[in-house]
C-alpha atoms as a PDB file:
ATOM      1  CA  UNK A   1     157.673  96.537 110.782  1.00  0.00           C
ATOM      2  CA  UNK A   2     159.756  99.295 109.672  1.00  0.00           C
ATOM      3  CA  UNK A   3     162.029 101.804 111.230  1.00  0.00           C
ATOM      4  CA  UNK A   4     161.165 104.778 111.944  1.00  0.00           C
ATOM      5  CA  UNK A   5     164.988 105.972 112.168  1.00  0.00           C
ATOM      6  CA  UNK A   6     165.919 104.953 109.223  1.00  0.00           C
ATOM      7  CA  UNK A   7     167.601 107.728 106.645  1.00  0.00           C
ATOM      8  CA  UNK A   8     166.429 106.798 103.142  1.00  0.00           C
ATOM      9  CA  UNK A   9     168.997 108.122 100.170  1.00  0.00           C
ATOM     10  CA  UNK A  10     167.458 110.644  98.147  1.00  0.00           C
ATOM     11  CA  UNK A  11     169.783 109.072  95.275  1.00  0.00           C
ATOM     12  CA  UNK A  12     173.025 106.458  95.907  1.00  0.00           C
ATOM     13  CA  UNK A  13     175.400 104.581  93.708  1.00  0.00           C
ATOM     14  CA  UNK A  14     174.613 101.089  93.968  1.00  0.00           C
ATOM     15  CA  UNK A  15     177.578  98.620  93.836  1.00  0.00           C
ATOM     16  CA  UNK A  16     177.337  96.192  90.897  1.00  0.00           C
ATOM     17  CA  UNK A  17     179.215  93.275  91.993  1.00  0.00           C
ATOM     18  CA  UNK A  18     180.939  91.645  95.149  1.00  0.00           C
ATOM     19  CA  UNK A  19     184.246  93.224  94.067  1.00  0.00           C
ATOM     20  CA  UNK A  20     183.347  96.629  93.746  1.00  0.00           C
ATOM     21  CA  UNK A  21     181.857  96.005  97.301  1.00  0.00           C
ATOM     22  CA  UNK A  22     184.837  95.177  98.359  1.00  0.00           C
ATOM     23  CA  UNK A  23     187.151  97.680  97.021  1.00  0.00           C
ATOM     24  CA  UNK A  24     185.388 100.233  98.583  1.00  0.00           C
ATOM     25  CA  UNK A  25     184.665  98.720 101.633  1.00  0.00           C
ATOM     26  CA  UNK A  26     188.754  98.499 101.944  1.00  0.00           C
ATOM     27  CA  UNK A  27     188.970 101.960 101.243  1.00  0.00           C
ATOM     28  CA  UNK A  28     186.738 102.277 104.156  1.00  0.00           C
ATOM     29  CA  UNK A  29     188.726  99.694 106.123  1.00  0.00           C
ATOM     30  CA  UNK A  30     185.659  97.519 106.635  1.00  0.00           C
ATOM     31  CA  UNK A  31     187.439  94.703 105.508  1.00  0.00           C
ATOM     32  CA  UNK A  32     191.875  94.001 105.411  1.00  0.00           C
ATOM     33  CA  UNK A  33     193.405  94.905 102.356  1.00  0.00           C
ATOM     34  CA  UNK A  34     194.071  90.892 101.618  1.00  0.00           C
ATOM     35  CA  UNK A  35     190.008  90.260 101.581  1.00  0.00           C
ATOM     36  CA  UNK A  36     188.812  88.809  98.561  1.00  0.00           C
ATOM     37  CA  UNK A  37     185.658  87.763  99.582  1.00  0.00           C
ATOM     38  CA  UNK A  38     182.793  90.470 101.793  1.00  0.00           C
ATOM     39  CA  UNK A  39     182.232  89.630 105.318  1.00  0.00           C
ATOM     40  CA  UNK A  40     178.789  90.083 107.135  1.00  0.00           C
ATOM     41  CA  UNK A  41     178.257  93.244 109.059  1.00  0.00           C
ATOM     42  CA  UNK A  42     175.840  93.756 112.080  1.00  0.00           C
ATOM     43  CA  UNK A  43     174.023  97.350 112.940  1.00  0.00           C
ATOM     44  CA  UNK A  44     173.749  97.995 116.735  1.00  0.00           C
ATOM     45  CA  UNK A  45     172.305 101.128 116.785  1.00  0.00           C
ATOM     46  CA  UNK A  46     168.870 102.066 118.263  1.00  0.00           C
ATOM     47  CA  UNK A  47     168.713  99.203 120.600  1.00  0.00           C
ATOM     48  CA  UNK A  48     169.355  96.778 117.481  1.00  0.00           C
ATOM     49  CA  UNK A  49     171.759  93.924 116.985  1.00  0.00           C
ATOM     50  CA  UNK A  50     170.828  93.206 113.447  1.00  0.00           C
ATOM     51  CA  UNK A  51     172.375  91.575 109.782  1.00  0.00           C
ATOM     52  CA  UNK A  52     172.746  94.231 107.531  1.00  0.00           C
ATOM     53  CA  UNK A  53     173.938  94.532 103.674  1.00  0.00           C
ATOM     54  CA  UNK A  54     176.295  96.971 102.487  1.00  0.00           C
ATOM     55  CA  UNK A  55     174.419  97.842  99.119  1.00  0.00           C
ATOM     56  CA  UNK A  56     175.891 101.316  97.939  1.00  0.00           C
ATOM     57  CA  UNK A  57     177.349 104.381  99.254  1.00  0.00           C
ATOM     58  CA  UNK A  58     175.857 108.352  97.965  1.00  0.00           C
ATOM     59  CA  UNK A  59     179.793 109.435  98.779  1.00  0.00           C
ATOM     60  CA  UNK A  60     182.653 108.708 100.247  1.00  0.00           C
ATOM     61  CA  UNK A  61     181.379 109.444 104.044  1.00  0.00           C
ATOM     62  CA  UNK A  62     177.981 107.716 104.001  1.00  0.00           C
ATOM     63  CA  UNK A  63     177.595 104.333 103.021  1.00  0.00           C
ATOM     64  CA  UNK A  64     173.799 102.974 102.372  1.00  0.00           C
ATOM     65  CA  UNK A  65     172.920  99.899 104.154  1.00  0.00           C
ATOM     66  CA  UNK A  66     170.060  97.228 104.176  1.00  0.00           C
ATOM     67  CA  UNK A  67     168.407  96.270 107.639  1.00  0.00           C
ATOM     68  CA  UNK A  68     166.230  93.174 107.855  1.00  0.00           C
ATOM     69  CA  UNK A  69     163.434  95.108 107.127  1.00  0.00           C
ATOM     70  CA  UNK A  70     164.728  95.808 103.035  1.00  0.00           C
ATOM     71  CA  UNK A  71     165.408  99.180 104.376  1.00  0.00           C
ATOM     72  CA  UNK A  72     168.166 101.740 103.150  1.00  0.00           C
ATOM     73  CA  UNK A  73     169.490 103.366 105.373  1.00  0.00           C
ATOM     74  CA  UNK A  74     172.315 105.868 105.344  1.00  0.00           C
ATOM     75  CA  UNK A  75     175.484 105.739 107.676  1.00  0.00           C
ATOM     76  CA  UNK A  76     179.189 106.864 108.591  1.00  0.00           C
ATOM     77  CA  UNK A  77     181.208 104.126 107.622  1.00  0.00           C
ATOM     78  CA  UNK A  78     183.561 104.618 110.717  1.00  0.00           C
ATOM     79  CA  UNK A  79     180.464 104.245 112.809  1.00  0.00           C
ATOM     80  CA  UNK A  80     179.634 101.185 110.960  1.00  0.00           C
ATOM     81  CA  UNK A  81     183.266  99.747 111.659  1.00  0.00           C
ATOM     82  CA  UNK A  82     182.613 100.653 115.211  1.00  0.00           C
ATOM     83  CA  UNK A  83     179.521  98.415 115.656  1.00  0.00           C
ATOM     84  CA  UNK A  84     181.323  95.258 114.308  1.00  0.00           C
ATOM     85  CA  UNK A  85     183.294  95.480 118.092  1.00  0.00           C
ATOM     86  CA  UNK A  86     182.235  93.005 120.131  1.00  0.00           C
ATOM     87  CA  UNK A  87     182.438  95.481 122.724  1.00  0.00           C
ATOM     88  CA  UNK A  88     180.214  97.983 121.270  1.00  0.00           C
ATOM     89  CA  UNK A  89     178.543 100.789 123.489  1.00  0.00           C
ATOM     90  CA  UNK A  90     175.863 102.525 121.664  1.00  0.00           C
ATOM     91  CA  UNK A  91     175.250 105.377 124.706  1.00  0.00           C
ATOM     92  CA  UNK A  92     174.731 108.190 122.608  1.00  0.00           C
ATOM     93  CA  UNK A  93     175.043 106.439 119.171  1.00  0.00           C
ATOM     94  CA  UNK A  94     172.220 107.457 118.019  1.00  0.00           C
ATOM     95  CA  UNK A  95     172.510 111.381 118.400  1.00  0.00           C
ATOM     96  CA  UNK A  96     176.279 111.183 116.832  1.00  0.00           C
ATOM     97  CA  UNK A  97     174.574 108.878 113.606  1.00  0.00           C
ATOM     98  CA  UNK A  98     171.990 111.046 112.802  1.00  0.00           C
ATOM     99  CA  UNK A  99     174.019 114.346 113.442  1.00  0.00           C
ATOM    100  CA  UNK A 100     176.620 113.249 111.249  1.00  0.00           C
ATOM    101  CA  UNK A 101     174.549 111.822 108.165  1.00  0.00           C
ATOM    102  CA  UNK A 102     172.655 114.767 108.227  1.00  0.00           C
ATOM    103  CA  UNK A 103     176.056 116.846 107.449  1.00  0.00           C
ATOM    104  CA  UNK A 104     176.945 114.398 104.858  1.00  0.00           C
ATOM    105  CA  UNK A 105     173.703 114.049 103.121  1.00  0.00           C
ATOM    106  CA  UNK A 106     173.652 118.050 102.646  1.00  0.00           C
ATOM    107  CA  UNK A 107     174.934 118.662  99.085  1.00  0.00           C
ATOM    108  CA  UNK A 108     172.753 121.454  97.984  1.00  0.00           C
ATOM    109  CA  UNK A 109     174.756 124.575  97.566  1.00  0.00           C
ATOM    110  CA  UNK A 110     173.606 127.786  99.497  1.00  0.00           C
ATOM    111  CA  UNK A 111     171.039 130.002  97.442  1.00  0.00           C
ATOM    112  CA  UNK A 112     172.926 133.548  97.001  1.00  0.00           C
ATOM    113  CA  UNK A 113     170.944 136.057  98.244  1.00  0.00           C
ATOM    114  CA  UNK A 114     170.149 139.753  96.054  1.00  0.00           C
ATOM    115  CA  UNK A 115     172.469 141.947  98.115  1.00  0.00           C
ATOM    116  CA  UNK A 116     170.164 144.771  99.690  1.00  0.00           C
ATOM    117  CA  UNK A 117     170.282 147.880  97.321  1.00  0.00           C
ATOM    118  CA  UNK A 118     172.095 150.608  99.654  1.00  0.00           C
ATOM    119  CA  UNK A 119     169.457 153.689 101.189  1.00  0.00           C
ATOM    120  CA  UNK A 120     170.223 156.315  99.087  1.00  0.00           C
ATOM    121  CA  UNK A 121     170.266 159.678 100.686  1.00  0.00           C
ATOM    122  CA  UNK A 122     167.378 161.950 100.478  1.00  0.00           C
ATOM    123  CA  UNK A 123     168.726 165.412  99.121  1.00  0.00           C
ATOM    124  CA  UNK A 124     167.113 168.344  96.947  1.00  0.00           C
ATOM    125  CA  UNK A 125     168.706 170.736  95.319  1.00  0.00           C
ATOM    126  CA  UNK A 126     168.138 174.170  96.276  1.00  0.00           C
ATOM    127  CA  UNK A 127     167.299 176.516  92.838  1.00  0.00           C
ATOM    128  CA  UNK A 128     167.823 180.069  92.212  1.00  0.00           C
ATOM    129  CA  UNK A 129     164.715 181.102  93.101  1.00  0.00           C
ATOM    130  CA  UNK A 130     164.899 179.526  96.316  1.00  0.00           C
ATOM    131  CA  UNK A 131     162.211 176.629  95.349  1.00  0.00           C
ATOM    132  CA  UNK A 132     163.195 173.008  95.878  1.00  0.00           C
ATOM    133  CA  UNK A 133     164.498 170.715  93.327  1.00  0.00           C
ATOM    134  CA  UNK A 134     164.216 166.908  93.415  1.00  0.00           C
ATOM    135  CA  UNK A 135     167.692 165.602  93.112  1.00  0.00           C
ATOM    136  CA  UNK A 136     168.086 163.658  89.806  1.00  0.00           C
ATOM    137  CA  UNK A 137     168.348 160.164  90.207  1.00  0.00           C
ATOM    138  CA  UNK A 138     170.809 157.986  89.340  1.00  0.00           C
ATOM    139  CA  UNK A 139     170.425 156.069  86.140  1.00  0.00           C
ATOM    140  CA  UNK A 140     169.731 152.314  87.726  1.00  0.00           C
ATOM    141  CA  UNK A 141     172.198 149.424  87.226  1.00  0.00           C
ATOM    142  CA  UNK A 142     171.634 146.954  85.005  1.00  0.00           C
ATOM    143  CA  UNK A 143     171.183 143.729  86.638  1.00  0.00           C
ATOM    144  CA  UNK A 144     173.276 140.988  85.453  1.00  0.00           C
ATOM    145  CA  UNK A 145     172.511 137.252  85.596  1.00  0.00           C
ATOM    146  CA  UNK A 146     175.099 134.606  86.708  1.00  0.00           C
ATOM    147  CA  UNK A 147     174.461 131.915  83.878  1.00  0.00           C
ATOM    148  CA  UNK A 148     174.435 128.990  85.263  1.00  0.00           C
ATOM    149  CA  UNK A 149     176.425 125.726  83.273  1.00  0.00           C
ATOM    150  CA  UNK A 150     174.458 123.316  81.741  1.00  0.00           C
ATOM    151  CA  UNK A 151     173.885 120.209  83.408  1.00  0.00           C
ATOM    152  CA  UNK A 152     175.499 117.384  81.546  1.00  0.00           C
ATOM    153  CA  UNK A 153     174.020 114.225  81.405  1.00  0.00           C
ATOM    154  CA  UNK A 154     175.943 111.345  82.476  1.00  0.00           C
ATOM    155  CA  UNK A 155     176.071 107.462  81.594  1.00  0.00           C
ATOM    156  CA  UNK A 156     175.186 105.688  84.420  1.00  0.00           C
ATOM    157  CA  UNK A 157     177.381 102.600  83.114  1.00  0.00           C
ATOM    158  CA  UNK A 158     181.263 102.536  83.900  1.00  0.00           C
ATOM    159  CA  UNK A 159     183.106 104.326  81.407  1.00  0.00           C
ATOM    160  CA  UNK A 160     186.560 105.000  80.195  1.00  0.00           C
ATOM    161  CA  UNK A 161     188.306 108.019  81.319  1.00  0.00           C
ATOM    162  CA  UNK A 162     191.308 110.599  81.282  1.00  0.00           C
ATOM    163  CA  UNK A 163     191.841 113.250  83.602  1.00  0.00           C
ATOM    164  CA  UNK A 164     194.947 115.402  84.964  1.00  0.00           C
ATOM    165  CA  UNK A 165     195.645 115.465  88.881  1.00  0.00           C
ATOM    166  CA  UNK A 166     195.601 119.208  89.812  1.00  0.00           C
ATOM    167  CA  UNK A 167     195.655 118.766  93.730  1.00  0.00           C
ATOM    168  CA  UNK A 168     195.391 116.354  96.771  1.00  0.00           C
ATOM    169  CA  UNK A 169     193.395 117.535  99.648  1.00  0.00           C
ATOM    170  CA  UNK A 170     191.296 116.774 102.598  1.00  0.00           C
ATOM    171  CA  UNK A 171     187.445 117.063 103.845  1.00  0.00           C
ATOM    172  CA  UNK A 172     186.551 116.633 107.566  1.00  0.00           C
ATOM    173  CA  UNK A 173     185.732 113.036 109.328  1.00  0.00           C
ATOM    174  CA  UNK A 174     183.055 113.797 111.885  1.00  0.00           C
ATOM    175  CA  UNK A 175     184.155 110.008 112.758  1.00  0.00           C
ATOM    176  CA  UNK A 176     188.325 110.034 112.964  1.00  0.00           C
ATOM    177  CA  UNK A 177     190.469 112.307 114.058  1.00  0.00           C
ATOM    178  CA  UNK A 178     192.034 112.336 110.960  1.00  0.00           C
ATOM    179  CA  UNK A 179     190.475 114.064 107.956  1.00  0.00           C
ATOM    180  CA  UNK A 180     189.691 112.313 104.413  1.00  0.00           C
ATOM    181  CA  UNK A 181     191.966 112.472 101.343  1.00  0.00           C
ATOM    182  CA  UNK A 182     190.602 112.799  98.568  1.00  0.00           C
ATOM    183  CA  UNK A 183     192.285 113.816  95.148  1.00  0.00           C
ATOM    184  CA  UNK A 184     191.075 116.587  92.561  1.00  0.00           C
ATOM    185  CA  UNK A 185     191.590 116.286  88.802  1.00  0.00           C
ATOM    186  CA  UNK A 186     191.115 118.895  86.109  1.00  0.00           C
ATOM    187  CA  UNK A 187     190.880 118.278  81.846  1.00  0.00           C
ATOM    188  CA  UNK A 188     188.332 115.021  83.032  1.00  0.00           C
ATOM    189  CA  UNK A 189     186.876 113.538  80.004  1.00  0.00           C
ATOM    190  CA  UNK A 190     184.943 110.776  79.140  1.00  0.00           C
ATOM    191  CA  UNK A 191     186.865 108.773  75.962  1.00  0.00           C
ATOM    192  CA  UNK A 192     183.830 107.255  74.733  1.00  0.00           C
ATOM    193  CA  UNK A 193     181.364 108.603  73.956  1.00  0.00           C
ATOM    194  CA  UNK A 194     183.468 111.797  74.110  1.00  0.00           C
ATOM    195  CA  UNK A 195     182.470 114.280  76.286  1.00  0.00           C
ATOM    196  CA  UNK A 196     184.295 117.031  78.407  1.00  0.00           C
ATOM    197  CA  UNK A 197     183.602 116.612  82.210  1.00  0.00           C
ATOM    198  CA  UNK A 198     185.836 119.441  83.550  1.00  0.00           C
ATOM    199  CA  UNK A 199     186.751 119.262  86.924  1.00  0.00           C
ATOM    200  CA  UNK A 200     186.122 116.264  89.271  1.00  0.00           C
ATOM    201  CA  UNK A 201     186.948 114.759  92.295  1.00  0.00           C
ATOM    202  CA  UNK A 202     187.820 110.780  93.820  1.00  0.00           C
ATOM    203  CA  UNK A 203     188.436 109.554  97.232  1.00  0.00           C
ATOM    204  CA  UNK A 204     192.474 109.064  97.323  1.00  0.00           C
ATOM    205  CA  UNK A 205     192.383 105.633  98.586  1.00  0.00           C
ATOM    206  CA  UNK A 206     194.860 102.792  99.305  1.00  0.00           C
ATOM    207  CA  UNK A 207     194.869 101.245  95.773  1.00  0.00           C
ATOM    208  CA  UNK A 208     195.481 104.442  93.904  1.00  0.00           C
ATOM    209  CA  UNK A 209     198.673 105.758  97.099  1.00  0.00           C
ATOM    210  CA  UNK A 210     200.057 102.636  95.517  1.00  0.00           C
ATOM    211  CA  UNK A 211     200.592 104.449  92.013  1.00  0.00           C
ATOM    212  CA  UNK A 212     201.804 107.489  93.684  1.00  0.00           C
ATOM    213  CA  UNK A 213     200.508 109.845  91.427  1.00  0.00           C
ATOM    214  CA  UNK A 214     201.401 113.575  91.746  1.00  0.00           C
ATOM    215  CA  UNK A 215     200.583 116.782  90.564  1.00  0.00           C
ATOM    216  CA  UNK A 216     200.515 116.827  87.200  1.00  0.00           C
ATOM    217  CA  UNK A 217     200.125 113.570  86.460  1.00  0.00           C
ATOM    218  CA  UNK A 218     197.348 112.403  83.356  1.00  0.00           C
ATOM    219  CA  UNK A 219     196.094 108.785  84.135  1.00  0.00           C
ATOM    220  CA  UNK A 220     193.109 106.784  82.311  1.00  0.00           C
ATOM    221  CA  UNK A 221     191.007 104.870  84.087  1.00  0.00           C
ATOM    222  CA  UNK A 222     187.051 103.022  84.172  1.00  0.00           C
ATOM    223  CA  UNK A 223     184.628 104.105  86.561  1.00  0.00           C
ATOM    224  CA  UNK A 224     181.547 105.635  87.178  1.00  0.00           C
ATOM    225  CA  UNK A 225     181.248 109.534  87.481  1.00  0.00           C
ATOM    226  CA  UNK A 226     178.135 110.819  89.372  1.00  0.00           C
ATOM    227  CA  UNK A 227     176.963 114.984  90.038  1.00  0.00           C
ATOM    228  CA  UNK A 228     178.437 114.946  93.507  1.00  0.00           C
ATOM    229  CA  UNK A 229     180.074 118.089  94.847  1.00  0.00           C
ATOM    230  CA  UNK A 230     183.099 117.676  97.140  1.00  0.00           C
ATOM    231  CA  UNK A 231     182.315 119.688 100.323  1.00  0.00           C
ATOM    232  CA  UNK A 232     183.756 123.153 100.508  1.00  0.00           C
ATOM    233  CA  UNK A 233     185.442 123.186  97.168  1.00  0.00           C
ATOM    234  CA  UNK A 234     183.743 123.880  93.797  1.00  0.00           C
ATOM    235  CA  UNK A 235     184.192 120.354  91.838  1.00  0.00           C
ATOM    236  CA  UNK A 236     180.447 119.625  90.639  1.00  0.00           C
ATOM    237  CA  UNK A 237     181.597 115.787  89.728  1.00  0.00           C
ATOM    238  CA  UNK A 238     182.637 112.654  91.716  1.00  0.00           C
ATOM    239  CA  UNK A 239     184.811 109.633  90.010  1.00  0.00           C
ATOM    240  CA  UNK A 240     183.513 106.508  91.571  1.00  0.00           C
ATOM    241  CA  UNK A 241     185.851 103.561  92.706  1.00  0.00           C
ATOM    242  CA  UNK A 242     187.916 104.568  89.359  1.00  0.00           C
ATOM    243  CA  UNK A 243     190.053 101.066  88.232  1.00  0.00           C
ATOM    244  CA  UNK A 244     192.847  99.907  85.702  1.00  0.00           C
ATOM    245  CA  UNK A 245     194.280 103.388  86.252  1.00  0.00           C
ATOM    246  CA  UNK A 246     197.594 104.023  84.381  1.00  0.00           C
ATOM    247  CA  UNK A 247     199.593 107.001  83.628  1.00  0.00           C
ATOM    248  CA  UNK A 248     200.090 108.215  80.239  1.00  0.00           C
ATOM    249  CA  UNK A 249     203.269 109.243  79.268  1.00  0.00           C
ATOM    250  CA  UNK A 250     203.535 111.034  76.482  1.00  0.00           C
END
């Protein structure tokens, strides 16, 4: 029987081996930095004590799980971590889960709305004869239309890459009381096939504080890159667990 809580993905990136699971799941701190093998991970929320499968995440606040049931299902990972305590209390759980991967899962950008067109004010203009003149009217503003960028179409296979770091920031944690760092890069390109990316965006994990990058900095690297926008900044395009990075130095 299936859940009726359960939060299907619209669309997730599905890990393609155990080590990719576990890279991320480290940046997640699911698992110790020394783990070379994935441990099994229990969901205790609505009433459940259950075996689940970390399959995937859509970005780097919402993992995608699979219950018993071969159901997805979308969650914090800090509120995954949380259930693994053998001292779990779920009072309230369920509220805080589904409040928090609604936020995450909401990736469409506002719709601008026409801005109202201002009353003009009614006047006439008084002739010499005393009769009343409609006041001209202004000539009417030519409307013009943001063109949108066209969407480029991505490989869905891991793929070489080079990029520039232009800035490290943070995005809010509903879950921690610390935000999440996550680094921005500008000049991203694919090597092969060639093809300009722009600006993108990675989670600035444990692996990649090892290289200490800064500012700057141009690095290769493999990955995946996915149409993911990082909340409240305009970077369309999310690197995905990017590995083998180096620097270049020119």
């Amino acid at each position: 029987m299936d859940y009726a809580f359960a939060i299907e993905p619209s669309a997730f990136t599905r890990f393609d081996d155990e080590s990719e699971l576990i890279e991320q799941c480290k940046e997640w701190g699911l698992v110790s930095e020394k783990a070379v093998k994935a441990k099994a991970f229990f969901y205790k929320g609505n009433s459940l004590n259950v075996a689940c499968n970390i399959v995937g995440l859509v970005d780097p606040m919402t993992a995608v799980i699979e219950l018993d049931t071969r159901q997805l299902h979308c969650i914090h990972p800090s509120y995954l971590k949380e259930m693994q305590a053998a001292n779990y209390s779920q009072r309230g759980a369920a509220l805080a889960e589904d409040a928090a991967v609604a936020d995450e899962l909401e990736t469409a950008e506002p719709e601008e709305k026409p801005a109202k067109a201002s009353k003009s004010a009614k006047a006439e203009a008084i002739s010499e004869d005393g009769q009343a003149a409609p006041a001209e009217k202004a000539p009417a503003k030519e409307k013009t239309k943001k063109e949108k960028a066209p969407k480029l179409e991505l490989p869905e296979e891991k793929v070489k890459m080079k990029a520039t770091v232009t800035e490290f920031t943070t995005v809010p944690n509903n879950f921690s009381d610390t935000d999440d760092e996550v680094i921005i890069y500008e000049a991203v390109s694919i090597l092969d096939p060639a093809l300009d990316i722009g600006t993108a965006w990675s989670s600035h994990s444990a692996t990649l504080k090892k290289l200490e990058l800064a500012v700057g900095d141009t690095v290769t690297f493999e990955c995946k890159i996915v149409a993911k926008k990082l909340s409240k900044h305009p970077v369309p395009y999310k690197i995905n667990n990017p590995g083998k990075m180096q620097k270049v130095t020119e």
